[in-house]
PDB file of N, CA and C in Angstrom:
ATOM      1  N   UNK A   1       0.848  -1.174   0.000  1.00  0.00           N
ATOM      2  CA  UNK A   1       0.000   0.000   0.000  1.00  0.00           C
ATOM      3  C   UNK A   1       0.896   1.240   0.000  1.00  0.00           C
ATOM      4  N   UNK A   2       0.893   2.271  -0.898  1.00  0.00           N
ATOM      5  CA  UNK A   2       1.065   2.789  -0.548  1.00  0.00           C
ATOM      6  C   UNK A   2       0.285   4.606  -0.577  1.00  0.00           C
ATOM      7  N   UNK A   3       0.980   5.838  -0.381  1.00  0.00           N
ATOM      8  CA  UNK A   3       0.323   7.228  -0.267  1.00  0.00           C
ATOM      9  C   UNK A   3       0.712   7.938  -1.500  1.00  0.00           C
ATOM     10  N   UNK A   4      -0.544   7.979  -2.139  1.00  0.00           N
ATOM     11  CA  UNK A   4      -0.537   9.301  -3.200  1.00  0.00           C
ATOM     12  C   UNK A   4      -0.791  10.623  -2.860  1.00  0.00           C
ATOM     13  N   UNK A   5      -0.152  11.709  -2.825  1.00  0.00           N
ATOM     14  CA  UNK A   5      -0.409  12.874  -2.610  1.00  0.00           C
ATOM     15  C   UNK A   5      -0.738  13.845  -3.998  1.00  0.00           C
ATOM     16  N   UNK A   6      -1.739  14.206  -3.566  1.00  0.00           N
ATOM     17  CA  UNK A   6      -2.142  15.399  -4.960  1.00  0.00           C
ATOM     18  C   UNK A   6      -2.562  16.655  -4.308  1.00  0.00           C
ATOM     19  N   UNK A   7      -1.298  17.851  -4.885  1.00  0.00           N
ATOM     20  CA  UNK A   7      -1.207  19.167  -4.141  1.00  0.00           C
ATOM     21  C   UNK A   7      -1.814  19.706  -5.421  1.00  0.00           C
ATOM     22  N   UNK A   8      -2.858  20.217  -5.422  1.00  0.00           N
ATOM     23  CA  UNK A   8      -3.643  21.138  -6.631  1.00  0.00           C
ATOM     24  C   UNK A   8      -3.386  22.697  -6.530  1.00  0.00           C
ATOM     25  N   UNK A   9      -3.023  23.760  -7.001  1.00  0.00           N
ATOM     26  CA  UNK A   9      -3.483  24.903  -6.919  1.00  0.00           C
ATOM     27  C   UNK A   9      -4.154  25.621  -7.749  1.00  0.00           C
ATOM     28  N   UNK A  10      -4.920  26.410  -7.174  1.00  0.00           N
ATOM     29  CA  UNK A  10      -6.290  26.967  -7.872  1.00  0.00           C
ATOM     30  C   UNK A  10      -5.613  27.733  -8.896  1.00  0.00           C
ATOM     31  N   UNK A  11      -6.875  27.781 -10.256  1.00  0.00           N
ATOM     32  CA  UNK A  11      -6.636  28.888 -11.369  1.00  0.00           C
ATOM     33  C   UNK A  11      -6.493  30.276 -10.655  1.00  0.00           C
ATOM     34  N   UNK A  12      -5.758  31.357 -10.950  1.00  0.00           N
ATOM     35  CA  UNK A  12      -6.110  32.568  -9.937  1.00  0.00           C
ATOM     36  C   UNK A  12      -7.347  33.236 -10.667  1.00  0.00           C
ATOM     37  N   UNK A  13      -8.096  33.721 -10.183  1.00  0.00           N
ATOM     38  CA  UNK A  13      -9.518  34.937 -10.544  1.00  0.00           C
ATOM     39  C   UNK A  13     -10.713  34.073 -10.222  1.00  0.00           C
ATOM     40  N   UNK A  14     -11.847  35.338 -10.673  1.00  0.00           N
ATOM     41  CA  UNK A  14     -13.264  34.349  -9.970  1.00  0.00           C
ATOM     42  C   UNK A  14     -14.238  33.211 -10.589  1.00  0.00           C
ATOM     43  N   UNK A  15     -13.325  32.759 -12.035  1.00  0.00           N
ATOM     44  CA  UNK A  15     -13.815  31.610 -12.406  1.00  0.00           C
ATOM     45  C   UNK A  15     -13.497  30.069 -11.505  1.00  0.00           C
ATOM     46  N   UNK A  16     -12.452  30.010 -11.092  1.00  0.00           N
ATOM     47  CA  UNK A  16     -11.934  28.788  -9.837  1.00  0.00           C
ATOM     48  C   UNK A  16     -13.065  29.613  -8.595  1.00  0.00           C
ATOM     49  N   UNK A  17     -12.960  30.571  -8.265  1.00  0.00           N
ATOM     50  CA  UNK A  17     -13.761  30.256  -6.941  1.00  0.00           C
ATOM     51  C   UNK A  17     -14.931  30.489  -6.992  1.00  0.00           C
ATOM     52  N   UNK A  18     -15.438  30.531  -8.459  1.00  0.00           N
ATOM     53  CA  UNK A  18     -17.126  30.391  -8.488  1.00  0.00           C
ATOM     54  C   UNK A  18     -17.303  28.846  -8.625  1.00  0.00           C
ATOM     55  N   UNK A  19     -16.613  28.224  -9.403  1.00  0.00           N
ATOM     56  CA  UNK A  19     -16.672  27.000  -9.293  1.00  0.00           C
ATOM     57  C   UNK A  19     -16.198  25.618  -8.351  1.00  0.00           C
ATOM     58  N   UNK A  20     -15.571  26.101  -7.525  1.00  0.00           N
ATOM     59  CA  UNK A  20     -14.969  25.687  -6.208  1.00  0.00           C
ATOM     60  C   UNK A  20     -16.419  25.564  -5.283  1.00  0.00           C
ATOM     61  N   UNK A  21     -17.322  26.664  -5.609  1.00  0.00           N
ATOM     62  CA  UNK A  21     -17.854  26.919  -4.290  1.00  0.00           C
ATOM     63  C   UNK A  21     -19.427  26.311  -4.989  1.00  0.00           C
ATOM     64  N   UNK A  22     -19.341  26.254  -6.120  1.00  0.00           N
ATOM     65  CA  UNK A  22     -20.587  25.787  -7.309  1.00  0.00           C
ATOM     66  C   UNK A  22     -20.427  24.165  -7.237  1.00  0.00           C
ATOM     67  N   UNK A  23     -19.140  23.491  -7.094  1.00  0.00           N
ATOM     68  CA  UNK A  23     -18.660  21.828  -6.819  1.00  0.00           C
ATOM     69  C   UNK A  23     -18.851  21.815  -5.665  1.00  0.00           C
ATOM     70  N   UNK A  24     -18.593  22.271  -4.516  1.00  0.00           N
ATOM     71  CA  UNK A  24     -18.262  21.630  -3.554  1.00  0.00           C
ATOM     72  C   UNK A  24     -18.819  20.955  -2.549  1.00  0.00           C
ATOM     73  N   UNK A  25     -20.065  20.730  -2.641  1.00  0.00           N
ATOM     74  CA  UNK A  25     -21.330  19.408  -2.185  1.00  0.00           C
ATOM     75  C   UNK A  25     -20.939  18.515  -2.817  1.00  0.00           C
ATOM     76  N   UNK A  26     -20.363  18.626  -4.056  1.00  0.00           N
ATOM     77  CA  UNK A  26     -20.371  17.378  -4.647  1.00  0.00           C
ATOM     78  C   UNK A  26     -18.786  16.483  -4.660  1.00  0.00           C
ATOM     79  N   UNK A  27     -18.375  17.737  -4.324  1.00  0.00           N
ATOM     80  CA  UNK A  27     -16.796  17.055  -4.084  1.00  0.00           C
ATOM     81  C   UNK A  27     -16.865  16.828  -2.572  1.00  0.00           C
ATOM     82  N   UNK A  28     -17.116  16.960  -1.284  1.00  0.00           N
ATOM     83  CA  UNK A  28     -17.348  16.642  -0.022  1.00  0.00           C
ATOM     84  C   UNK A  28     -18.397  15.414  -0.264  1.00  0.00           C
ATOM     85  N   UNK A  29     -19.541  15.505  -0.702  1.00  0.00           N
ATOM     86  CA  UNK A  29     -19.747  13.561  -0.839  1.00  0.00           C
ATOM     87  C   UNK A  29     -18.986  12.705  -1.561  1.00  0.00           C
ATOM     88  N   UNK A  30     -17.816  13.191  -2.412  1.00  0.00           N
ATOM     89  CA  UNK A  30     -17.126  12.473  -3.018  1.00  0.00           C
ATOM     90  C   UNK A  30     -16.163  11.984  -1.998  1.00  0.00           C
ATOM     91  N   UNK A  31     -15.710  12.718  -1.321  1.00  0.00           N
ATOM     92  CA  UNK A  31     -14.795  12.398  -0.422  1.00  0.00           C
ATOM     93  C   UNK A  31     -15.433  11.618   0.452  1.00  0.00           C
ATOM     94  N   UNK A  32     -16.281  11.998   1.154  1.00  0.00           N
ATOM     95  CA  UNK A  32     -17.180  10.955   2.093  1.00  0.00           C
ATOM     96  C   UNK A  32     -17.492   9.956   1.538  1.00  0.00           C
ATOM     97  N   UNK A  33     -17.894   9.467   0.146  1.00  0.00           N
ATOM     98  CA  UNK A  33     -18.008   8.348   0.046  1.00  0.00           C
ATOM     99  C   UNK A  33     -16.886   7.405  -0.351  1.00  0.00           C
ATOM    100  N   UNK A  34     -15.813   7.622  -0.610  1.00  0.00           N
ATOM    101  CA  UNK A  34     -14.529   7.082  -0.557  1.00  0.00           C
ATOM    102  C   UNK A  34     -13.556   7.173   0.390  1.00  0.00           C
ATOM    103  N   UNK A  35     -13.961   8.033   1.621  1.00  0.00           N
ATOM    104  CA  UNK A  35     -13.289   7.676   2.471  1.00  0.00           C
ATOM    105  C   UNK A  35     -12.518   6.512   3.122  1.00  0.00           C
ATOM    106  N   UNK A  36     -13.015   4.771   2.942  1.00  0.00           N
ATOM    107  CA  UNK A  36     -11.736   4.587   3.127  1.00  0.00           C
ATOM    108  C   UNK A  36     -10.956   4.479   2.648  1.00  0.00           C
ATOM    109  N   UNK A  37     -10.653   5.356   1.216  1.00  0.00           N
ATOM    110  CA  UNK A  37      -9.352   5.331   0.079  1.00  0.00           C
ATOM    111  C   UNK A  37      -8.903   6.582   0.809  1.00  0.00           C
ATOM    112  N   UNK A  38      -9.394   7.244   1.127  1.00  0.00           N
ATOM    113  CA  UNK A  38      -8.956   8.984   1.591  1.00  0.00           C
ATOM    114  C   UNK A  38      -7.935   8.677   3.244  1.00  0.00           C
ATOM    115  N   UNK A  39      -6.454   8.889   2.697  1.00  0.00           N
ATOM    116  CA  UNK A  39      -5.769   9.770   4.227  1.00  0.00           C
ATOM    117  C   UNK A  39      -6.126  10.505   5.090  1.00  0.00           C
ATOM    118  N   UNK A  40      -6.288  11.542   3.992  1.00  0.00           N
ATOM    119  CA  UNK A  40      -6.652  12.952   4.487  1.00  0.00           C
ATOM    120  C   UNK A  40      -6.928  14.426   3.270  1.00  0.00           C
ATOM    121  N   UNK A  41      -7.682  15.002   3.692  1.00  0.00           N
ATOM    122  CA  UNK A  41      -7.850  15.662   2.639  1.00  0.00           C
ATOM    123  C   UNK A  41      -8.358  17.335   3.089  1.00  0.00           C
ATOM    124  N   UNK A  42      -8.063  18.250   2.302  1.00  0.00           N
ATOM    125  CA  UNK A  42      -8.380  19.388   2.778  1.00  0.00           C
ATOM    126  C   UNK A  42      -7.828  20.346   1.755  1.00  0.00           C
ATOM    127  N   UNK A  43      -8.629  21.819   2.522  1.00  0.00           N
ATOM    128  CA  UNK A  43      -8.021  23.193   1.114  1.00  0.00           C
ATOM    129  C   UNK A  43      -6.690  23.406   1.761  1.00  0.00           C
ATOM    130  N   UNK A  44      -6.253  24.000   0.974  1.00  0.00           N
ATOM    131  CA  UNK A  44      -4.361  24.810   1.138  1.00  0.00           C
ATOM    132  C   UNK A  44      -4.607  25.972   1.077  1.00  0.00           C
ATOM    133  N   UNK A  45      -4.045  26.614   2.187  1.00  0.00           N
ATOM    134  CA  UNK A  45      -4.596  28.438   1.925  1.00  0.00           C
ATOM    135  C   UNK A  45      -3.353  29.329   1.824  1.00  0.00           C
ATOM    136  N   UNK A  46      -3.534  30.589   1.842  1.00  0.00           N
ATOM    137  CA  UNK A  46      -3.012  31.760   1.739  1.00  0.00           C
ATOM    138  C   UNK A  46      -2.145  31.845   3.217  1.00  0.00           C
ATOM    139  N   UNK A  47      -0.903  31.907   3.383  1.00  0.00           N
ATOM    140  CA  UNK A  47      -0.774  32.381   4.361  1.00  0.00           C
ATOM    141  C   UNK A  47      -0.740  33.810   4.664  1.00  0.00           C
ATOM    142  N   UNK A  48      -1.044  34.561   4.192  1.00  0.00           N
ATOM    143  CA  UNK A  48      -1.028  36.094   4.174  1.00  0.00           C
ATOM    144  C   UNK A  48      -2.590  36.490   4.311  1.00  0.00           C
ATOM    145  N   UNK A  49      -3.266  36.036   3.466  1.00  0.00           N
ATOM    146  CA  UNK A  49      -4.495  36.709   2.860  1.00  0.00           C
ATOM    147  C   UNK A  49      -5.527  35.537   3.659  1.00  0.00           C
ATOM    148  N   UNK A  50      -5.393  34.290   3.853  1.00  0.00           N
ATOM    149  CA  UNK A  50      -6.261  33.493   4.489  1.00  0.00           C
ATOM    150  C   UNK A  50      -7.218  32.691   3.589  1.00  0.00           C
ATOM    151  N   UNK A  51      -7.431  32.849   2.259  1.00  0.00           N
ATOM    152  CA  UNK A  51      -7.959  32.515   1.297  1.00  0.00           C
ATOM    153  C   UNK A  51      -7.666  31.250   0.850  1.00  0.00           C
ATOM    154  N   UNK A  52      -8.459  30.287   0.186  1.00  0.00           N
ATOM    155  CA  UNK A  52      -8.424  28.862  -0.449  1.00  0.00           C
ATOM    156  C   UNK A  52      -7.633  28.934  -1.420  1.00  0.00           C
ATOM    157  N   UNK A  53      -6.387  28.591  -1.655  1.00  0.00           N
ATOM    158  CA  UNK A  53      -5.722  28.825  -3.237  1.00  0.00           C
ATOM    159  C   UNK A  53      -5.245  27.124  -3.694  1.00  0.00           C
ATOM    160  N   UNK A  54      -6.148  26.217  -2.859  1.00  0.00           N
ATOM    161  CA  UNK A  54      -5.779  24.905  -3.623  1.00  0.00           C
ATOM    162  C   UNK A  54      -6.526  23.945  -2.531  1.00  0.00           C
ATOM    163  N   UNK A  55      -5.978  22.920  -3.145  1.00  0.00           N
ATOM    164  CA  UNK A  55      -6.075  21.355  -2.271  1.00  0.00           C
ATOM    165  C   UNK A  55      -5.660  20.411  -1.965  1.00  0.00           C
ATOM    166  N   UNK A  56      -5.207  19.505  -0.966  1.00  0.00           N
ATOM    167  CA  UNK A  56      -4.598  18.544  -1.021  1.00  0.00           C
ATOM    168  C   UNK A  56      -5.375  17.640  -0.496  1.00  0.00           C
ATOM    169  N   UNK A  57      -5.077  16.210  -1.478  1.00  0.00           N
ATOM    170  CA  UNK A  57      -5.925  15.169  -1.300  1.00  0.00           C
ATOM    171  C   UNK A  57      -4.844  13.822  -1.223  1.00  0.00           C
ATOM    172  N   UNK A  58      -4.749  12.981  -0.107  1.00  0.00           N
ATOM    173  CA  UNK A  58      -3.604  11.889  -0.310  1.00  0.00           C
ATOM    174  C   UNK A  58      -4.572  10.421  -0.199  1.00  0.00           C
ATOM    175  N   UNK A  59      -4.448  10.232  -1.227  1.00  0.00           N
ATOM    176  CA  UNK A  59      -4.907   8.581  -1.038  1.00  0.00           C
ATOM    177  C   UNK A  59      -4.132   7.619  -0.783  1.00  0.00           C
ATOM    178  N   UNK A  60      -4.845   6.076  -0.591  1.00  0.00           N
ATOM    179  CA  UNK A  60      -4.400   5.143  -0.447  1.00  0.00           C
ATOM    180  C   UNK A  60      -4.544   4.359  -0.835  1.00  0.00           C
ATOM    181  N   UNK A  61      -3.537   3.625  -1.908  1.00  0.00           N
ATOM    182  CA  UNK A  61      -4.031   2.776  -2.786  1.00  0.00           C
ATOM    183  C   UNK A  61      -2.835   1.741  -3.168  1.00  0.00           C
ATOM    184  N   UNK A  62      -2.765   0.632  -3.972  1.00  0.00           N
ATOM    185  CA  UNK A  62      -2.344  -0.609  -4.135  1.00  0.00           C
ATOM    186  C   UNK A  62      -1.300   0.240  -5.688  1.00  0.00           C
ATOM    187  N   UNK A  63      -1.327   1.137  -6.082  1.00  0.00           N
ATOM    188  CA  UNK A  63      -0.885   1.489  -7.025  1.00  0.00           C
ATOM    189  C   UNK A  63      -1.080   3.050  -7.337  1.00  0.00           C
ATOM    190  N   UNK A  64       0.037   3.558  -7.752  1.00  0.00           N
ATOM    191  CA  UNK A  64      -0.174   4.896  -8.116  1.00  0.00           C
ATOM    192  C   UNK A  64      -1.361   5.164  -9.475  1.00  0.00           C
ATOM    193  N   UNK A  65      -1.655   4.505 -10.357  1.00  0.00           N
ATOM    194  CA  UNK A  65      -2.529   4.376 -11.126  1.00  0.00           C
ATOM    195  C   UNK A  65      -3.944   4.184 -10.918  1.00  0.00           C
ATOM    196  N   UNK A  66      -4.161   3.074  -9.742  1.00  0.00           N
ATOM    197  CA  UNK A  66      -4.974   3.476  -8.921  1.00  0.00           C
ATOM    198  C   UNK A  66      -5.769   4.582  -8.092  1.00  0.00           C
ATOM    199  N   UNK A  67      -4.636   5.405  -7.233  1.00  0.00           N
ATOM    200  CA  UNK A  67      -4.521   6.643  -7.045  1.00  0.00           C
ATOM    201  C   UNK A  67      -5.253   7.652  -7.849  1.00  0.00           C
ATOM    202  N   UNK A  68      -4.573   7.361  -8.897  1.00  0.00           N
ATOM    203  CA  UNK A  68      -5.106   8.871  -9.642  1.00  0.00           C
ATOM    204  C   UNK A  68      -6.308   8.298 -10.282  1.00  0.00           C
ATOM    205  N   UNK A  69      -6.867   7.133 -10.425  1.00  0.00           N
ATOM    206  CA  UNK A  69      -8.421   6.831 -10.638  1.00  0.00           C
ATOM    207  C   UNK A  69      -9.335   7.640  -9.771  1.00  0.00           C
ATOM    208  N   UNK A  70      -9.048   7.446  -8.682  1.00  0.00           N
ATOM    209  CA  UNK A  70      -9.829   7.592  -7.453  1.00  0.00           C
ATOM    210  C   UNK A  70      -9.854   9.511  -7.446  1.00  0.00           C
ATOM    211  N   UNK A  71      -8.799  10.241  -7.568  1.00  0.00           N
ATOM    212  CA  UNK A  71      -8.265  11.373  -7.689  1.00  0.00           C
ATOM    213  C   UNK A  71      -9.612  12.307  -9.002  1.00  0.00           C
ATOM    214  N   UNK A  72      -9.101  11.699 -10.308  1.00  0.00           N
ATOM    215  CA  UNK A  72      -9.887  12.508 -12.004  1.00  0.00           C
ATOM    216  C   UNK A  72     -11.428  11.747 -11.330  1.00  0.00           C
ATOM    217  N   UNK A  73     -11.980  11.188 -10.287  1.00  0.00           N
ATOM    218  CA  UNK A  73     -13.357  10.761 -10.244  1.00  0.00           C
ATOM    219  C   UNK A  73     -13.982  11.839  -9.881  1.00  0.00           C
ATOM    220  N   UNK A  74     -13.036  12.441  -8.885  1.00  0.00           N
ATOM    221  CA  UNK A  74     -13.108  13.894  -7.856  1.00  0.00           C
ATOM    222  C   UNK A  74     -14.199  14.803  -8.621  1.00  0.00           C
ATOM    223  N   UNK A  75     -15.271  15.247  -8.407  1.00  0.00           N
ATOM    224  CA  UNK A  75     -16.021  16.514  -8.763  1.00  0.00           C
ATOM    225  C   UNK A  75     -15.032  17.499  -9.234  1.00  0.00           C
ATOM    226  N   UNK A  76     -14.233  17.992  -8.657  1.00  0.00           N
ATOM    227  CA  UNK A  76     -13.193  19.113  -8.574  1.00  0.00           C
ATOM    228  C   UNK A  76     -12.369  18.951  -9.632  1.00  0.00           C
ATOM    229  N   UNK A  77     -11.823  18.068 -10.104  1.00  0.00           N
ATOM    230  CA  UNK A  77     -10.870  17.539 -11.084  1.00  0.00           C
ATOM    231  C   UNK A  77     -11.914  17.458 -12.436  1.00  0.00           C
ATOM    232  N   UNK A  78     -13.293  16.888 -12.045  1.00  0.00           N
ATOM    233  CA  UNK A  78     -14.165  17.043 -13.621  1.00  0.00           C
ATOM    234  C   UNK A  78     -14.470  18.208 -13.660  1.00  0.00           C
ATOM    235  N   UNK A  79     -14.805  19.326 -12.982  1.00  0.00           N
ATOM    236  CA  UNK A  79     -14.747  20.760 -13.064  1.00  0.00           C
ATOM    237  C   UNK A  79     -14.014  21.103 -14.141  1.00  0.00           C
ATOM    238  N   UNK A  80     -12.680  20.958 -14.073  1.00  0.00           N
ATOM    239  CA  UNK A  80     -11.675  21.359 -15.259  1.00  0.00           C
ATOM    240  C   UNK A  80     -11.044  22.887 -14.818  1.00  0.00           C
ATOM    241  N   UNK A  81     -11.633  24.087 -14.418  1.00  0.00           N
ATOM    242  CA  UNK A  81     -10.892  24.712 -14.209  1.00  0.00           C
ATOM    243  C   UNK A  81     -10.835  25.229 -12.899  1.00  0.00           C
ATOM    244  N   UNK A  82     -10.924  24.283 -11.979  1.00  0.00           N
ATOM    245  CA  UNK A  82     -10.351  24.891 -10.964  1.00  0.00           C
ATOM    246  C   UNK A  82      -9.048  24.820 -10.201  1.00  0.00           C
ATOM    247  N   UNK A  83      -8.444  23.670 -10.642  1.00  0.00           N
ATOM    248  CA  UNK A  83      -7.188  23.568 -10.374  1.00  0.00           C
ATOM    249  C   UNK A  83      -6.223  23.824 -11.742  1.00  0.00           C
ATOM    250  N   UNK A  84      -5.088  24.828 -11.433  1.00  0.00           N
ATOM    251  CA  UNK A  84      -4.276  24.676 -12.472  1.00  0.00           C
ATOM    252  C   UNK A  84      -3.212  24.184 -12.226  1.00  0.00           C
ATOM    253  N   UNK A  85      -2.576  23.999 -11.115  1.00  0.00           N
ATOM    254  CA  UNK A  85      -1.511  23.048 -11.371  1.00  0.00           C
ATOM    255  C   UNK A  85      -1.958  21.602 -10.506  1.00  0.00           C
ATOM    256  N   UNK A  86      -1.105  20.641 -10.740  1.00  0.00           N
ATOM    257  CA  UNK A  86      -1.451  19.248  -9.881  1.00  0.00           C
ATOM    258  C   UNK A  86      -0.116  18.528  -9.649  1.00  0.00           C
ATOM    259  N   UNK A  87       0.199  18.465  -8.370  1.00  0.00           N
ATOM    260  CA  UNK A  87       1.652  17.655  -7.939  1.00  0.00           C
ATOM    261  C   UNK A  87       1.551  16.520  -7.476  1.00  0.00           C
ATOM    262  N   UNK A  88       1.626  15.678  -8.162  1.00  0.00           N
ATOM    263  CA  UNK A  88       1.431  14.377  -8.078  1.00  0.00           C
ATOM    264  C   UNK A  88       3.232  13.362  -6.929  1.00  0.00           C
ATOM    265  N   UNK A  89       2.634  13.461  -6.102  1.00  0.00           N
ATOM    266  CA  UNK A  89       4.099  12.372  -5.001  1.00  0.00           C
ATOM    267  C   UNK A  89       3.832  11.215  -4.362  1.00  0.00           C
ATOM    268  N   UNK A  90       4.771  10.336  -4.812  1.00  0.00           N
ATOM    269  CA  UNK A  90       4.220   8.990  -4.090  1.00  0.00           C
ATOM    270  C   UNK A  90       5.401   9.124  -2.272  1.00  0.00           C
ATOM    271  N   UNK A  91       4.403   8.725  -1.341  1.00  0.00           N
ATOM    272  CA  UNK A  91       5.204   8.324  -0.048  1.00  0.00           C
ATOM    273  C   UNK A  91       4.489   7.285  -0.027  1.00  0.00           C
ATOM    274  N   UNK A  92       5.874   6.823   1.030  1.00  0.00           N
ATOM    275  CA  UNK A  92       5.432   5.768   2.198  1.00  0.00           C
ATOM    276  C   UNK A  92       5.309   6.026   3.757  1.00  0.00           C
ATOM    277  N   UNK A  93       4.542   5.806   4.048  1.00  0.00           N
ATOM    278  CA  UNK A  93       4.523   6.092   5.490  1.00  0.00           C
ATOM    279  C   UNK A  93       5.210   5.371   6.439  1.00  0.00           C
ATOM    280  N   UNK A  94       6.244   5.298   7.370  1.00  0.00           N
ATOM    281  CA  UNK A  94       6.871   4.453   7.896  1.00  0.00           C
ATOM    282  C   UNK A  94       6.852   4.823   9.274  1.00  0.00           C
ATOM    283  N   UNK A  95       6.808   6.462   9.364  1.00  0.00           N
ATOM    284  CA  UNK A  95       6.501   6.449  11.601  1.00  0.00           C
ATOM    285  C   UNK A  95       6.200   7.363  11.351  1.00  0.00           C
ATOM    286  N   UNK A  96       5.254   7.583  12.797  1.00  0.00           N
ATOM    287  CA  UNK A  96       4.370   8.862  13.109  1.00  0.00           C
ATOM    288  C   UNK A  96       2.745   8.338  13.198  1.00  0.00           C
ATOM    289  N   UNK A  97       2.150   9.469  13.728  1.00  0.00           N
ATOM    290  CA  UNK A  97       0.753   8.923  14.539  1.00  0.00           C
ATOM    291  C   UNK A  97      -0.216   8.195  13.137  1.00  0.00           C
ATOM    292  N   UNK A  98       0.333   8.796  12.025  1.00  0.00           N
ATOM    293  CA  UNK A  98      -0.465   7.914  10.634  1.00  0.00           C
ATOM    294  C   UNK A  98      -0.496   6.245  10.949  1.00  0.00           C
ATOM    295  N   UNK A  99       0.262   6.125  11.340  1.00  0.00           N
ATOM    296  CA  UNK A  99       1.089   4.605  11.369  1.00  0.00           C
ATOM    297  C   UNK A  99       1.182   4.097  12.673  1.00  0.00           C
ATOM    298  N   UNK A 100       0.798   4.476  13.522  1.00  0.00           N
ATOM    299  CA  UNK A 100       0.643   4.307  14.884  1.00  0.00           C
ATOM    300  C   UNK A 100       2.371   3.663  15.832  1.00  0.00           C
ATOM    301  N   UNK A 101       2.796   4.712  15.338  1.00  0.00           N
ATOM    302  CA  UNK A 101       4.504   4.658  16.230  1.00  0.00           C
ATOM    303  C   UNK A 101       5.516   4.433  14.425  1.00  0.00           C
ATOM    304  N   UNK A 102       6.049   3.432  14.769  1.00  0.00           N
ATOM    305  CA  UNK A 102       7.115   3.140  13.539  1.00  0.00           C
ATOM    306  C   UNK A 102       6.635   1.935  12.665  1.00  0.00           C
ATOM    307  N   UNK A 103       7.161   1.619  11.602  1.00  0.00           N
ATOM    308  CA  UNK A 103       6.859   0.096  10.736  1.00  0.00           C
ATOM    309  C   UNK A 103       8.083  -0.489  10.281  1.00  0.00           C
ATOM    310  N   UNK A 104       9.420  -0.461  11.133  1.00  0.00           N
ATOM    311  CA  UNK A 104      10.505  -1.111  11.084  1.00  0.00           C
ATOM    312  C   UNK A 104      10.851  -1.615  12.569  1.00  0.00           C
TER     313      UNK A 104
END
């Protein structure tokens, strides 16, 4: 098993956050209903301004290909323009409270 991380950041202007805020029932039951593929998931903000300027979503899956199935299903991702960039990283989790102490 391992962790896909997908760091999205928003298009800048008010087409991403009309549509951010026009998806986002539908991307929060998306997440809820795949939760147990979902790590963890949440917006990325501004540290200055306090504002939503992205998202990060890390799954868990048997394959990075997998991963990003579960990921383009996302409301947010069929949107199309609300994310313009997408950073795709594979980890492993090996210690820390994810993992409950160490895995060596």
């Amino acid at each position: 098993m391992i962790e896909v991380h997908f760091y999205c950041t928003d298009y800048p202007g008010d087409e991403a956050k009309a549509l951010r805020k026009q998806y986002l029932q539908a991307h929060l039951d998306y997440i809820e209903e795949n939760m147990d593929k979902v790590s963890v998931a949440g917006p990325l903000f501004d540290e200055v301004n306090k504002t939503i300027i992205g998202s990060c979503v890390i799954y868990h899956a048997d394959t990075v290909e997998l991963a990003r199935e579960y990921f383009e299903a996302d409301p947010y991702f069929k949107a199309g323009r609300i994310w313009e960039g997408i950073e795709r990283r594979v980890f492993r989790t090996v210690a820390g409270k994810w993992v409950g102490g160490r895995r060596w």
